[in-house]
C-alpha atoms as a PDB file:
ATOM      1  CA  UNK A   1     -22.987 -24.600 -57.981  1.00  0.00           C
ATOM      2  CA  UNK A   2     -19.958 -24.736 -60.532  1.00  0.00           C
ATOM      3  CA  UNK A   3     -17.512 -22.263 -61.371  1.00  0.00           C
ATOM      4  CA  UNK A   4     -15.110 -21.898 -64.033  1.00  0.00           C
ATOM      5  CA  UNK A   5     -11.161 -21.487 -63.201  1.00  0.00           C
ATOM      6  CA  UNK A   6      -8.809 -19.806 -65.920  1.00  0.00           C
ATOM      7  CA  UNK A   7      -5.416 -21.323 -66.340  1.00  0.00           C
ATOM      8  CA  UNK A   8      -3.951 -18.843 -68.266  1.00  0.00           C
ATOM      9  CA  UNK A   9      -6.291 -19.727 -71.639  1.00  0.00           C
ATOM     10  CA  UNK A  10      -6.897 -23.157 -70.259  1.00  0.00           C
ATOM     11  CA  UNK A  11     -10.480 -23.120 -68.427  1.00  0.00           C
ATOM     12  CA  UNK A  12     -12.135 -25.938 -66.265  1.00  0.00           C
ATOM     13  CA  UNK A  13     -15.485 -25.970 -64.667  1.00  0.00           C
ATOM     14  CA  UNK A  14     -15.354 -27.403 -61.553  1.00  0.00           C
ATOM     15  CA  UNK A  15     -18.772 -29.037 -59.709  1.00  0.00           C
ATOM     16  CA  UNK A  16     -18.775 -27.457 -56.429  1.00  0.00           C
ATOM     17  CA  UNK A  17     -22.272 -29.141 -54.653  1.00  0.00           C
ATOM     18  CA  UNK A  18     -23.765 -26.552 -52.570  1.00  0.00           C
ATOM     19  CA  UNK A  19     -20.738 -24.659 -52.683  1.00  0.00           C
ATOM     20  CA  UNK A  20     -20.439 -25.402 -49.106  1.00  0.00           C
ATOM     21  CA  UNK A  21     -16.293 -26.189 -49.870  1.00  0.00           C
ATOM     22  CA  UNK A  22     -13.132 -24.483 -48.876  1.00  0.00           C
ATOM     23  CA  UNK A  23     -11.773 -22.052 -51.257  1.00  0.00           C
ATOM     24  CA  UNK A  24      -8.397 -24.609 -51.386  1.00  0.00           C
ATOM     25  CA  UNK A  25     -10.177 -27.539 -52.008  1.00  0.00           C
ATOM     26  CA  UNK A  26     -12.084 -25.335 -55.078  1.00  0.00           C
ATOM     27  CA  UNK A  27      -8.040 -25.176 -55.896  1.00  0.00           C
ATOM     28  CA  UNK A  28      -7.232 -28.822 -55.736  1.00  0.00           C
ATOM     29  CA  UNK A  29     -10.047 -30.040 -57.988  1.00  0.00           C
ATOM     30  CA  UNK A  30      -8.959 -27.626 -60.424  1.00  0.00           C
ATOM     31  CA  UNK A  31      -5.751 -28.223 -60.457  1.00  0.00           C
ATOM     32  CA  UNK A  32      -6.934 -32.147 -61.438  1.00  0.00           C
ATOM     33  CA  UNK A  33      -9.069 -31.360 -64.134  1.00  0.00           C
ATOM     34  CA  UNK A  34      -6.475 -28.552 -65.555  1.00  0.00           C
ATOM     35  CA  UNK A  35      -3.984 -31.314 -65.252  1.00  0.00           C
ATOM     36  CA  UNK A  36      -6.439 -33.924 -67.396  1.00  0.00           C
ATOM     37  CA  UNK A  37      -7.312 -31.200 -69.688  1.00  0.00           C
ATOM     38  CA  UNK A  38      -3.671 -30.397 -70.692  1.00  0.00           C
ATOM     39  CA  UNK A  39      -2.863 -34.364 -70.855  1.00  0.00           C
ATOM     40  CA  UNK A  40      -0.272 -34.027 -68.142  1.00  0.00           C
ATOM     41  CA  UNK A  41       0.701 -37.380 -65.386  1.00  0.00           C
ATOM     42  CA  UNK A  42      -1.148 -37.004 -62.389  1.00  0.00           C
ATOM     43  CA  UNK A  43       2.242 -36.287 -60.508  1.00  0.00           C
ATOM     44  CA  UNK A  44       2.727 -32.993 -62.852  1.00  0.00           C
ATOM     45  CA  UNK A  45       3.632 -29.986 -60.652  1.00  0.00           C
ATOM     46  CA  UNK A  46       1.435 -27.559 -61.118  1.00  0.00           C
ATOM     47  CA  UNK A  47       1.589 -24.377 -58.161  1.00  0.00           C
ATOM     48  CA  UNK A  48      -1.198 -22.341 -57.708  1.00  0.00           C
ATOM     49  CA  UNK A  49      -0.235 -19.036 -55.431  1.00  0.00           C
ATOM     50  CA  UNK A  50      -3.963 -17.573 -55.172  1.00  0.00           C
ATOM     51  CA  UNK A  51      -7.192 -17.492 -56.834  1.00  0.00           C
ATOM     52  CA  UNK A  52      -8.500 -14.045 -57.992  1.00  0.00           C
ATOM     53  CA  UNK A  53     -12.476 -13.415 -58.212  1.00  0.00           C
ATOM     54  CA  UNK A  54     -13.647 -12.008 -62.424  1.00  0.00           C
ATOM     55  CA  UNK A  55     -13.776  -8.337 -59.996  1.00  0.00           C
ATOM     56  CA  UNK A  56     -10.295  -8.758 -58.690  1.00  0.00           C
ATOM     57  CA  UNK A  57     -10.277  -9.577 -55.029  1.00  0.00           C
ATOM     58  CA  UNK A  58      -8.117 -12.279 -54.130  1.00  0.00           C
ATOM     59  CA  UNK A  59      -9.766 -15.702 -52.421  1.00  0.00           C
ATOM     60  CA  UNK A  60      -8.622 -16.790 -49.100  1.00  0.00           C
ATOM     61  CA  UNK A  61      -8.172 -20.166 -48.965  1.00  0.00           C
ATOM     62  CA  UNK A  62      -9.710 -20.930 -45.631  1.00  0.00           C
ATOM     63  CA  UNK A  63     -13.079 -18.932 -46.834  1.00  0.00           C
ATOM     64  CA  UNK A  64     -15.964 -21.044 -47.777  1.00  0.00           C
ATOM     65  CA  UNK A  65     -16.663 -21.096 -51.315  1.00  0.00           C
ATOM     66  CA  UNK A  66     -20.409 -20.284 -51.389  1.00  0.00           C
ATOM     67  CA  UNK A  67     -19.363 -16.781 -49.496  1.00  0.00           C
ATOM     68  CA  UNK A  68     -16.683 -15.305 -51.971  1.00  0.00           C
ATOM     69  CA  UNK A  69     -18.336 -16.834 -55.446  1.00  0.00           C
ATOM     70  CA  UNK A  70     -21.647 -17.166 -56.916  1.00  0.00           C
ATOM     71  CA  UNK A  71     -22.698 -19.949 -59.085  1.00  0.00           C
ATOM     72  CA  UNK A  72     -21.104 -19.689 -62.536  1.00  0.00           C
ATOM     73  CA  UNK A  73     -18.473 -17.014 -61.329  1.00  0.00           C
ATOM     74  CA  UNK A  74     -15.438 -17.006 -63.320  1.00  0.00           C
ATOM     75  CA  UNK A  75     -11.691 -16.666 -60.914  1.00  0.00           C
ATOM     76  CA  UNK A  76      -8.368 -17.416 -62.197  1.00  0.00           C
ATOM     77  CA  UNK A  77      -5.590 -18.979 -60.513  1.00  0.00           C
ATOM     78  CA  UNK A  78      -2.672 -17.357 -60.438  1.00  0.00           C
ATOM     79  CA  UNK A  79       0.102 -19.960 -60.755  1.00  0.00           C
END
C-alpha cells in the first residue's frame, strides 16, 4: 500500500506495508520525505494539524491506516 500526501503543491508518496500503520505515523514519514523533498535540515519545523482524505473527512490519528485509506488514495495535510 502507498499513498500520496499533498503539502500544499509539494506531494510525497509514502510506502505504507500492509497499511497496517497508525494514521500519525502515516504523518511522520511524510513529514520526512516532504522535508527531503524541499531540501530542508532534518530539525526543520514543519506542523501538521490533521490529514484530510481526497473526499474530505478528516483522519484520526489513532485510526489504522488500512481502515480510513485505500491503496493509492490521495490526503493532504493540513499544516
Amino acid at each position: 500500500m502507498k499513498v500520496t500526501v499533498c503539502f500544499g503543491r509539494t506531494r510525497v508518496v509514502v510506502p505504507c506495508g500492509d497499511g497496517h500503520m497508525k494514521v500519525f505515523s502515516l504523518i511522520q514519514q511524510a513529514v520526512t520525505r516532504y522535508r527531503k523533498a524541499i531540501a530542508k535540515d532534518p530539525n526543520y519545523w514543519i506542523q501538521v494539524h490533521r490529514l484530510e482524505h481526497g473526499d474530505g473527512g478528516i483522519l484520526d490519528l489513532d485510526d489504522i491506516l488500512c481502515d480510513v485509506a485505500d491503496d493509492k488514495d490521495r490526503v493532504i495535510a493540513v499544516f
